[in-house]
C-alpha atoms as a PDB file:
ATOM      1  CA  UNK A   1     278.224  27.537 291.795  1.00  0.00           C
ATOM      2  CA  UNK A   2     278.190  23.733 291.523  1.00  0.00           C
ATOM      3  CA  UNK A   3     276.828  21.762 289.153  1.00  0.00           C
ATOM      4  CA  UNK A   4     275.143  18.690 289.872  1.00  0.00           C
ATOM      5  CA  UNK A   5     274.751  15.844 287.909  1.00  0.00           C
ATOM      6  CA  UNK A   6     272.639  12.646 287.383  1.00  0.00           C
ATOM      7  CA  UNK A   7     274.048   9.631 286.789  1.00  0.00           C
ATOM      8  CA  UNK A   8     272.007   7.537 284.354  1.00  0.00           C
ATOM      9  CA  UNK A   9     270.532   4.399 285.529  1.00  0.00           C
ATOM     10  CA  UNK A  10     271.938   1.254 283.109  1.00  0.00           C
ATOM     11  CA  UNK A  11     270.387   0.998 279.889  1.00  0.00           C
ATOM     12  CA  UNK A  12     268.704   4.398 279.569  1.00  0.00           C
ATOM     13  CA  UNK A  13     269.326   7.146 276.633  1.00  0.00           C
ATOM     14  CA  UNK A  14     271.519   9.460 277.684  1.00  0.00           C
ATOM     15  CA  UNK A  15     270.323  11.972 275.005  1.00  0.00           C
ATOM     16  CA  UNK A  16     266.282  11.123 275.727  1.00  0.00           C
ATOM     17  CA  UNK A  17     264.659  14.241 275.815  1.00  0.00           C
ATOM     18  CA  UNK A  18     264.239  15.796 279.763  1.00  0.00           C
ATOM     19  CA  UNK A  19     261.088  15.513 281.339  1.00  0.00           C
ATOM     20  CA  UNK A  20     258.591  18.186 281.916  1.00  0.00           C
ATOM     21  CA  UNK A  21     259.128  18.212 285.225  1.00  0.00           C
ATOM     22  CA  UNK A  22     263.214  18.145 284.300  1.00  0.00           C
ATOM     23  CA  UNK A  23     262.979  21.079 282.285  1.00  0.00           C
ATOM     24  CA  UNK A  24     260.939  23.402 284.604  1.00  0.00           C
ATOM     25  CA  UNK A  25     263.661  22.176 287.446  1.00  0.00           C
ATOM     26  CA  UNK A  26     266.791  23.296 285.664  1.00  0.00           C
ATOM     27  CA  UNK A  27     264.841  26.080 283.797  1.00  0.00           C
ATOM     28  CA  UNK A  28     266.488  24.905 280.430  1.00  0.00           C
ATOM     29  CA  UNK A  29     263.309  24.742 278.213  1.00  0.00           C
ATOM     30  CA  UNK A  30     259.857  26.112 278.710  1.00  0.00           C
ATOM     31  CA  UNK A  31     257.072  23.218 277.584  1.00  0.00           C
ATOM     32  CA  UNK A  32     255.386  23.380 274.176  1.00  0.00           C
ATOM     33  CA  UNK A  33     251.244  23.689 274.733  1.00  0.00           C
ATOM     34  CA  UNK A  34     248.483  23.866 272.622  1.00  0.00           C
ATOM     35  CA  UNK A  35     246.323  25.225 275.466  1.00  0.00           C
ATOM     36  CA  UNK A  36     247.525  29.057 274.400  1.00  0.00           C
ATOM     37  CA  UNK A  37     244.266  31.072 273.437  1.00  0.00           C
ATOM     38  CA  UNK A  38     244.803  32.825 270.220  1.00  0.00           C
ATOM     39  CA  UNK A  39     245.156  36.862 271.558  1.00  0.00           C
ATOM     40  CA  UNK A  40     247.949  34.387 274.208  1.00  0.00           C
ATOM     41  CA  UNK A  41     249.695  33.327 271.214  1.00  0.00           C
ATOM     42  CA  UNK A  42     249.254  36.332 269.085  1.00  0.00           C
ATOM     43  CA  UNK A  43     251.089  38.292 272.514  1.00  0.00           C
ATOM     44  CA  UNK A  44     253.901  35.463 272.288  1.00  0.00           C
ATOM     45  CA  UNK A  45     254.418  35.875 268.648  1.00  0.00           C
ATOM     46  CA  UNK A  46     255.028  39.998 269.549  1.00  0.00           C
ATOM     47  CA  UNK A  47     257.026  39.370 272.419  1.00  0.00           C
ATOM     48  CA  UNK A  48     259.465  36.863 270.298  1.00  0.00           C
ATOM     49  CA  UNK A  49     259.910  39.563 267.867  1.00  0.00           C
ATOM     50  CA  UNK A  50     261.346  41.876 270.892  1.00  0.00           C
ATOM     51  CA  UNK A  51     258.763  44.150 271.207  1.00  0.00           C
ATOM     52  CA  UNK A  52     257.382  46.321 274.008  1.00  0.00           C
ATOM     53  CA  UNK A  53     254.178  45.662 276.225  1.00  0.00           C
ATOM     54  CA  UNK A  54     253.758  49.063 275.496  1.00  0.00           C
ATOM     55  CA  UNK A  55     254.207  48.594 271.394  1.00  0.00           C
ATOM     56  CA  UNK A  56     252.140  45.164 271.542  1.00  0.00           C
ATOM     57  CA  UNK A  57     249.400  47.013 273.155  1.00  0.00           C
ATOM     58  CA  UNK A  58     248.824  49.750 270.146  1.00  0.00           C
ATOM     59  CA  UNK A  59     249.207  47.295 267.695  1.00  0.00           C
ATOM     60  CA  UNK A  60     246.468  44.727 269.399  1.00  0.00           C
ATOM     61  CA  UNK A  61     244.332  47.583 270.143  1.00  0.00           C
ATOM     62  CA  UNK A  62     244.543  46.466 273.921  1.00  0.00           C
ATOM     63  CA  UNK A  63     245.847  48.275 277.339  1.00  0.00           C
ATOM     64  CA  UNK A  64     249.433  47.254 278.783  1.00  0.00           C
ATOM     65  CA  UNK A  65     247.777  45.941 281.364  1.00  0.00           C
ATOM     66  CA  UNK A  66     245.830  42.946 279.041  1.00  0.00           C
ATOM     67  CA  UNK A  67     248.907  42.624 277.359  1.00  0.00           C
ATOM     68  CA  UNK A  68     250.572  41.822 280.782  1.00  0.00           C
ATOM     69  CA  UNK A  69     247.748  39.888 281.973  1.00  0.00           C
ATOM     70  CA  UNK A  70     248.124  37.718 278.954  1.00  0.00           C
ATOM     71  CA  UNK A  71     251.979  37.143 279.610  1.00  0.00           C
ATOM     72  CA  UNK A  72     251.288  35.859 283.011  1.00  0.00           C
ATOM     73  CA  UNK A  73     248.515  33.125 281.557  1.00  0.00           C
ATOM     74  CA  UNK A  74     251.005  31.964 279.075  1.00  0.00           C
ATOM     75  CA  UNK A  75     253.996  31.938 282.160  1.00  0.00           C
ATOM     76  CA  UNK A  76     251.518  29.973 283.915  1.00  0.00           C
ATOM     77  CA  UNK A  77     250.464  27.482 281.163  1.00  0.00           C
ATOM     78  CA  UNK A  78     253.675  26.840 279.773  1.00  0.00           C
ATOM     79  CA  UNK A  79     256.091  26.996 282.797  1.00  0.00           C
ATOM     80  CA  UNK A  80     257.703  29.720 281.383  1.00  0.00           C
ATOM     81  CA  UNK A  81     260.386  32.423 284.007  1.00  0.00           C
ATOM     82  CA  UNK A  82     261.434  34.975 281.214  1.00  0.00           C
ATOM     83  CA  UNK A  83     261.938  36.473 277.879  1.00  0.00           C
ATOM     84  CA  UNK A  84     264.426  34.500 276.499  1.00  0.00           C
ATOM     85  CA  UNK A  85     262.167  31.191 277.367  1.00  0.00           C
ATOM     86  CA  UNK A  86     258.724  33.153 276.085  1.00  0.00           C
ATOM     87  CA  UNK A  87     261.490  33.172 273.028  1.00  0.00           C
ATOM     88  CA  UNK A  88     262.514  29.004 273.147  1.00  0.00           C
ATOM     89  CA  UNK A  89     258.264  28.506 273.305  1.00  0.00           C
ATOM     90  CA  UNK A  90     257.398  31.097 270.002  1.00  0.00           C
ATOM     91  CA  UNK A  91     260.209  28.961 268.154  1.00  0.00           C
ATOM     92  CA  UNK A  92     258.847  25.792 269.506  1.00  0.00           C
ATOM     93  CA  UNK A  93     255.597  26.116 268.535  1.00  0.00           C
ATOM     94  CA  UNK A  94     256.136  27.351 265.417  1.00  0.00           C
ATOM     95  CA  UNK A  95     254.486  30.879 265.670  1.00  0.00           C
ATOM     96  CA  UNK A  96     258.502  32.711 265.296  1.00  0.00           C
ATOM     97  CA  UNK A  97     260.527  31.642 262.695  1.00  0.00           C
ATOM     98  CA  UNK A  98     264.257  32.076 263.672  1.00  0.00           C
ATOM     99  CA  UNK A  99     264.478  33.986 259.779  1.00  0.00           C
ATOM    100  CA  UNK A 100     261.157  36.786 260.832  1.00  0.00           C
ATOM    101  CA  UNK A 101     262.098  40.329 259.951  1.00  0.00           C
ATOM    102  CA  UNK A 102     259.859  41.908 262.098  1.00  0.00           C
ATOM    103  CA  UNK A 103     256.256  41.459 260.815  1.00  0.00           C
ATOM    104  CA  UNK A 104     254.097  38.705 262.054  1.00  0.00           C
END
């Protein structure tokens, strides 16, 4: 598979930051938001930590099925395609730290 790349118009930063609409193209980074309810972020933090929809649920006190409901609204807020992104987002916003044990 071929990679294509940009070439940067004159007198640009080649080490800006990508766009939103950059990062949701090449699926590199999912975008930061402060539009995540707090059981949405509370879900994240869970899912950062590697946990099940299944284990999330019993310790939320909620059915799979919320817990999954919730993991689309945040994919759909934040841009979001998978795990390791849901991952890149908890760090990003601050709710994971890259040092967590296990307890939130």
């Amino acid at each position: 598979m071929a990679v294509r790349t940009r070439r940067q118009p004159s007198g640009t930063d080649r080490f800006a930051q990508p766009t939103t609409k950059e990062i949701n193209m090449n699926g590199a980074l999912p975008r930061p938001t402060a539009d995540l309810s707090a059981r949405e972020a509370e879900v994240l933090r869970h899912m950062a930590l590697g946990r099940t929809y299944t284990a999330i649920a019993r310790s939320m006190s909620i059915s799979p099925h919320t817990v999954d409901a919730y993991v689309r609204r945040i994919r759909l807020k934040t841009g979001v395609t998978n795990r390791a992104q849901l991952l890149l987002l908890a760090i990003r916003l601050g709710d994971v730290n890259v040092h967590t044990t296990g307890d939130i």
